[in-house]
Protein backbone atom coordinates (compact mmCIF):
# COMPACT_ATOMS: atom_id res chain seq x y z
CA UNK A 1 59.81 12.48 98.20
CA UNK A 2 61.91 13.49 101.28
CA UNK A 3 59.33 13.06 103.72
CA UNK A 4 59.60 10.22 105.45
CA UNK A 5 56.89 7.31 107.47
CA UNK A 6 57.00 5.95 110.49
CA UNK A 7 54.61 3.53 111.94
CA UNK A 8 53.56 3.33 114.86
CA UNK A 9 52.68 -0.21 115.00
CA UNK A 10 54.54 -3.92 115.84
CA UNK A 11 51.14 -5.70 113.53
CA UNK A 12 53.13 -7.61 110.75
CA UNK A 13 49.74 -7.27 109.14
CA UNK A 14 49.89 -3.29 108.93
CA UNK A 15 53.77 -4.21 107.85
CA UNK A 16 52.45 -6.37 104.83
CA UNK A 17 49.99 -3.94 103.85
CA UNK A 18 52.31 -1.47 103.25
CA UNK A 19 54.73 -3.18 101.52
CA UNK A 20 52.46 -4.52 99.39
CA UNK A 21 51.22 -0.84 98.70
CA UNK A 22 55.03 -0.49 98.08
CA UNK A 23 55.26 2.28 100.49
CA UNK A 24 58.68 2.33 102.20
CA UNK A 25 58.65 3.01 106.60
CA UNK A 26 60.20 2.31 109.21
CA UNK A 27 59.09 1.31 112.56
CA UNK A 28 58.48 3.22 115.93
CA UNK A 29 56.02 0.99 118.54
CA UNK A 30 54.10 2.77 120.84
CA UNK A 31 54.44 2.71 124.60
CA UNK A 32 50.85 3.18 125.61
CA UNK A 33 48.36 1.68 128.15
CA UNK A 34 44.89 1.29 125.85
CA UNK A 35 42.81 -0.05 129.02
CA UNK A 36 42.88 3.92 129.53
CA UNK A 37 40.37 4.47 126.50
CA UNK A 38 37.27 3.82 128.32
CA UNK A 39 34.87 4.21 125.77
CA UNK A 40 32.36 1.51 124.87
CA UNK A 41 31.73 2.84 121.41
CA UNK A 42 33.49 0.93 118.73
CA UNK A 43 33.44 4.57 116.38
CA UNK A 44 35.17 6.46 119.18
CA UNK A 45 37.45 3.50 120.56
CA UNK A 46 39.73 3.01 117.40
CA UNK A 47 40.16 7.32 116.49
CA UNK A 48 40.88 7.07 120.32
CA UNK A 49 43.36 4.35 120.21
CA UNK A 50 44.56 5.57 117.13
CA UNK A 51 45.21 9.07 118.43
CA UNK A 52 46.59 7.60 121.43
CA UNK A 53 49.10 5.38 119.92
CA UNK A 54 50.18 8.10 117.36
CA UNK A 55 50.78 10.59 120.09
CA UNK A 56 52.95 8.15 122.13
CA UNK A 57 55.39 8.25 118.85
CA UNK A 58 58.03 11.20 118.74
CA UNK A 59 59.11 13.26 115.70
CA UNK A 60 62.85 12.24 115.37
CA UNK A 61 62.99 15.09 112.23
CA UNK A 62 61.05 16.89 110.70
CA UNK A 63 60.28 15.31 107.49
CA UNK A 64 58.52 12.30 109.82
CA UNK A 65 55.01 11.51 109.15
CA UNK A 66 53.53 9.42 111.62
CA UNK A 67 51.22 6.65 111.21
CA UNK A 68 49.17 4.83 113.69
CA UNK A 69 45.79 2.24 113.47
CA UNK A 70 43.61 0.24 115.88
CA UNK A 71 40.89 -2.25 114.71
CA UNK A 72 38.20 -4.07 116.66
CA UNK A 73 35.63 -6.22 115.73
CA UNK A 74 32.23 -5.22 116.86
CA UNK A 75 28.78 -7.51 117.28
CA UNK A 76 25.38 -5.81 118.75
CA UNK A 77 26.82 -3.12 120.10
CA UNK A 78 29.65 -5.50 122.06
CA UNK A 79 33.19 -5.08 121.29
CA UNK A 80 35.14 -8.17 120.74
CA UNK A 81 39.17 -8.04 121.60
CA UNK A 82 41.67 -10.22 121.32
CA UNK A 83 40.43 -13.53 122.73
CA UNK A 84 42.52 -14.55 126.08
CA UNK A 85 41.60 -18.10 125.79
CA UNK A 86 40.22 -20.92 123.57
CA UNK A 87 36.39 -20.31 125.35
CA UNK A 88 36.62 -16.78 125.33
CA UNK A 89 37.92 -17.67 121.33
CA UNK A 90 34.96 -20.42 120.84
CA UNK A 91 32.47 -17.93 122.20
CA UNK A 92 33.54 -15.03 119.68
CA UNK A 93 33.05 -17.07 116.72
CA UNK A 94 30.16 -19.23 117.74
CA UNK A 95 28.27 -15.42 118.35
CA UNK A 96 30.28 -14.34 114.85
CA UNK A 97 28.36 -17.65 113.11
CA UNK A 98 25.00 -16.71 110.98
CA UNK A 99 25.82 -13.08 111.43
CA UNK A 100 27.02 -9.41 110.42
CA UNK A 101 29.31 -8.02 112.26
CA UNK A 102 31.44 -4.80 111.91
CA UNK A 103 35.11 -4.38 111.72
CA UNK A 104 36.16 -0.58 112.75
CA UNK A 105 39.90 0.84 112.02
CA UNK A 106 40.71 4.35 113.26
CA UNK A 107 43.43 5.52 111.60
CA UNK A 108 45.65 8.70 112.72
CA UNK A 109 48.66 10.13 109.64
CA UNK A 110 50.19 13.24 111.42
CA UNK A 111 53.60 15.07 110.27
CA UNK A 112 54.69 18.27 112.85
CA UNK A 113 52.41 21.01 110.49
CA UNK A 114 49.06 18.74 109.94
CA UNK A 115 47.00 15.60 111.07
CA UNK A 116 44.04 13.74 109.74
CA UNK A 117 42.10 11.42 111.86
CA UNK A 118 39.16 8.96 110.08
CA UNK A 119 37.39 5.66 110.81
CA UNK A 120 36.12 3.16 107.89
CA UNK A 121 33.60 1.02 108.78
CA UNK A 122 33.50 -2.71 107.00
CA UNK A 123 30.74 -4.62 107.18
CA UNK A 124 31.13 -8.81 107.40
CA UNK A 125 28.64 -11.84 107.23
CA UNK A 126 29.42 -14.98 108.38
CA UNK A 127 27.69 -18.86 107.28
CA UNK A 128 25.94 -20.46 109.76
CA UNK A 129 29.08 -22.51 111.39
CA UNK A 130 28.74 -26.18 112.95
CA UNK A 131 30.20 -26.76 116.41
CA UNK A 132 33.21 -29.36 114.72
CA UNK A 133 34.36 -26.16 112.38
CA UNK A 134 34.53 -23.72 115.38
CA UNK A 135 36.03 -26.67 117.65
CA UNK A 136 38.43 -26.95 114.99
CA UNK A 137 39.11 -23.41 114.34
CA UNK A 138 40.12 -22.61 118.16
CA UNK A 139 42.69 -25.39 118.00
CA UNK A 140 44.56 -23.49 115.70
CA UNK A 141 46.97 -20.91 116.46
CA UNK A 142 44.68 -18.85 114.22
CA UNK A 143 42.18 -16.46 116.81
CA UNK A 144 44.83 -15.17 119.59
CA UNK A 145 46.45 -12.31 118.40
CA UNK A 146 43.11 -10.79 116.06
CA UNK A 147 40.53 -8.72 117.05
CA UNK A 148 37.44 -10.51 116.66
CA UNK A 149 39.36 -14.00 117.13
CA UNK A 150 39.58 -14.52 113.74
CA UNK A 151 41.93 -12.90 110.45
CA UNK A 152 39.74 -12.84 107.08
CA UNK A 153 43.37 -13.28 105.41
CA UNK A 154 44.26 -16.29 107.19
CA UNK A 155 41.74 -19.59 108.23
CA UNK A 156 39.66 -17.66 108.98
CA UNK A 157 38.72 -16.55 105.43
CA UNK A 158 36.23 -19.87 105.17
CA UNK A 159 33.84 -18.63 108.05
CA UNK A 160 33.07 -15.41 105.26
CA UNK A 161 30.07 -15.31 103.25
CA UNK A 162 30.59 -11.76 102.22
CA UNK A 163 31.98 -8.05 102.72
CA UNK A 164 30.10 -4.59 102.75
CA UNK A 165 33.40 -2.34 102.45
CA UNK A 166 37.36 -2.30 102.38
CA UNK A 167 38.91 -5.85 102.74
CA UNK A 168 41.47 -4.48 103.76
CA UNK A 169 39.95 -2.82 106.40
CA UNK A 170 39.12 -6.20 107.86
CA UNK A 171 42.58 -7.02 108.08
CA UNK A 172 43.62 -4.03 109.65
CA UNK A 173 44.61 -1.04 107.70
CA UNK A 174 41.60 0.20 104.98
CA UNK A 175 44.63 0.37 102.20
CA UNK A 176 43.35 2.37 99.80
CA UNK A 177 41.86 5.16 101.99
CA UNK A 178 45.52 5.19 104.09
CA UNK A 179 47.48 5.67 100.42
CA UNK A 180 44.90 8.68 99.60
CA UNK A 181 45.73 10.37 102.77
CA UNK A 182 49.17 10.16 102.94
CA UNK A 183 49.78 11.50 99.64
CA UNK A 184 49.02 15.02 100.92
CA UNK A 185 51.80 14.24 103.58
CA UNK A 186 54.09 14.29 100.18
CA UNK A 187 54.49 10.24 100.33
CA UNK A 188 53.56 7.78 97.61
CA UNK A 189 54.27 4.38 96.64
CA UNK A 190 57.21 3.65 95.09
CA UNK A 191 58.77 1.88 92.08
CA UNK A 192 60.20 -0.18 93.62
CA UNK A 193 61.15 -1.25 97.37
């Protein structure tokens, strides 16, 4: 295939996924100021940030196709960020405990002919948590950099009682759906990386 993918993304999770699909890219971050997306509307929040990002990203040649993702976690109607602090991160979780909660990715593929825009939906239950596990939890170096304040892939894969939808989509990239798409940008995995 000659086209080429960029992504438009630093998350070493979105990285991993990828590579694990065995789909080759290189990386192109984004320059963009999200506190502009205003919306309070988990749906419309990640297509938004995902447009947003993606359109920050410049073709370098034609045979680019660009890729670009946002996730949030969402509880009642609340969206939960990244946590700025251990309480804000005790809070998240303690509200997560005994509950389903929805994880959101928009996800924007464009090359300079075509561009397809879609949001998968997962849905995730938590066990009832104790105070000592979420104590515990926030210690770790484990909430502050995921949506949500926790990663289903890392430690925080005990707090899960089950899934309604793509894993993957927890972690940040609904895998299967991304491969589909792209393949009528002309890329596919490989045989090897």
């Amino acid at each position: 295939m000659d086209s080429q993918l960029i992504l438009a993304s630093s998350s070493p999770r979105r990285q991993e996924l990828l590579k694990q699909a065995r789909i080759s890219f290189h990386i192109r971050k984004p320059n963009v100021d999200e506190t502009q997306i205003k919306t309070k509307d988990p749906y419309e929040k990640v297509k938004q940030l995902a447009q947003l990002k993606g359109q920050h990203v410049n073709f370098q040649s034609p045979k680019e196709v660009i890729l670009s993702a946002d996730t949030v976690v969402s509880f009642q109607n609340q969206i939960f960020e990244k946590p700025k602090n251990r309480d804000k991160a005790y809070q998240m979780i303690s509200d997560l405990s005994h509950n389903v909660h929805e994880v959101y990715t928009g996800v924007m593929i464009q090359s300079p002919e075509k561009e397809s825009t879609f949001v998968v939906k997962t849905e995730v239950e938590f066990w009832k948590l104790d105070q000592d596990e979420i104590h515990w939890y926030v210690s770790t170096d484990d909430p502050y950099d995921k949506a949500g304040a926790y990663g289903i892939q890392s430690l925080g894969s005990m707090f899960v009682k089950q899934i309604v939808g793509d894993y993957y989509n927890v972690v940040g990239l609904p895998l299967s759906r991304v491969i589909r798409e792209l393949k009528s940008f002309g890329i596919e995995p490989e045989l090897e990386l």
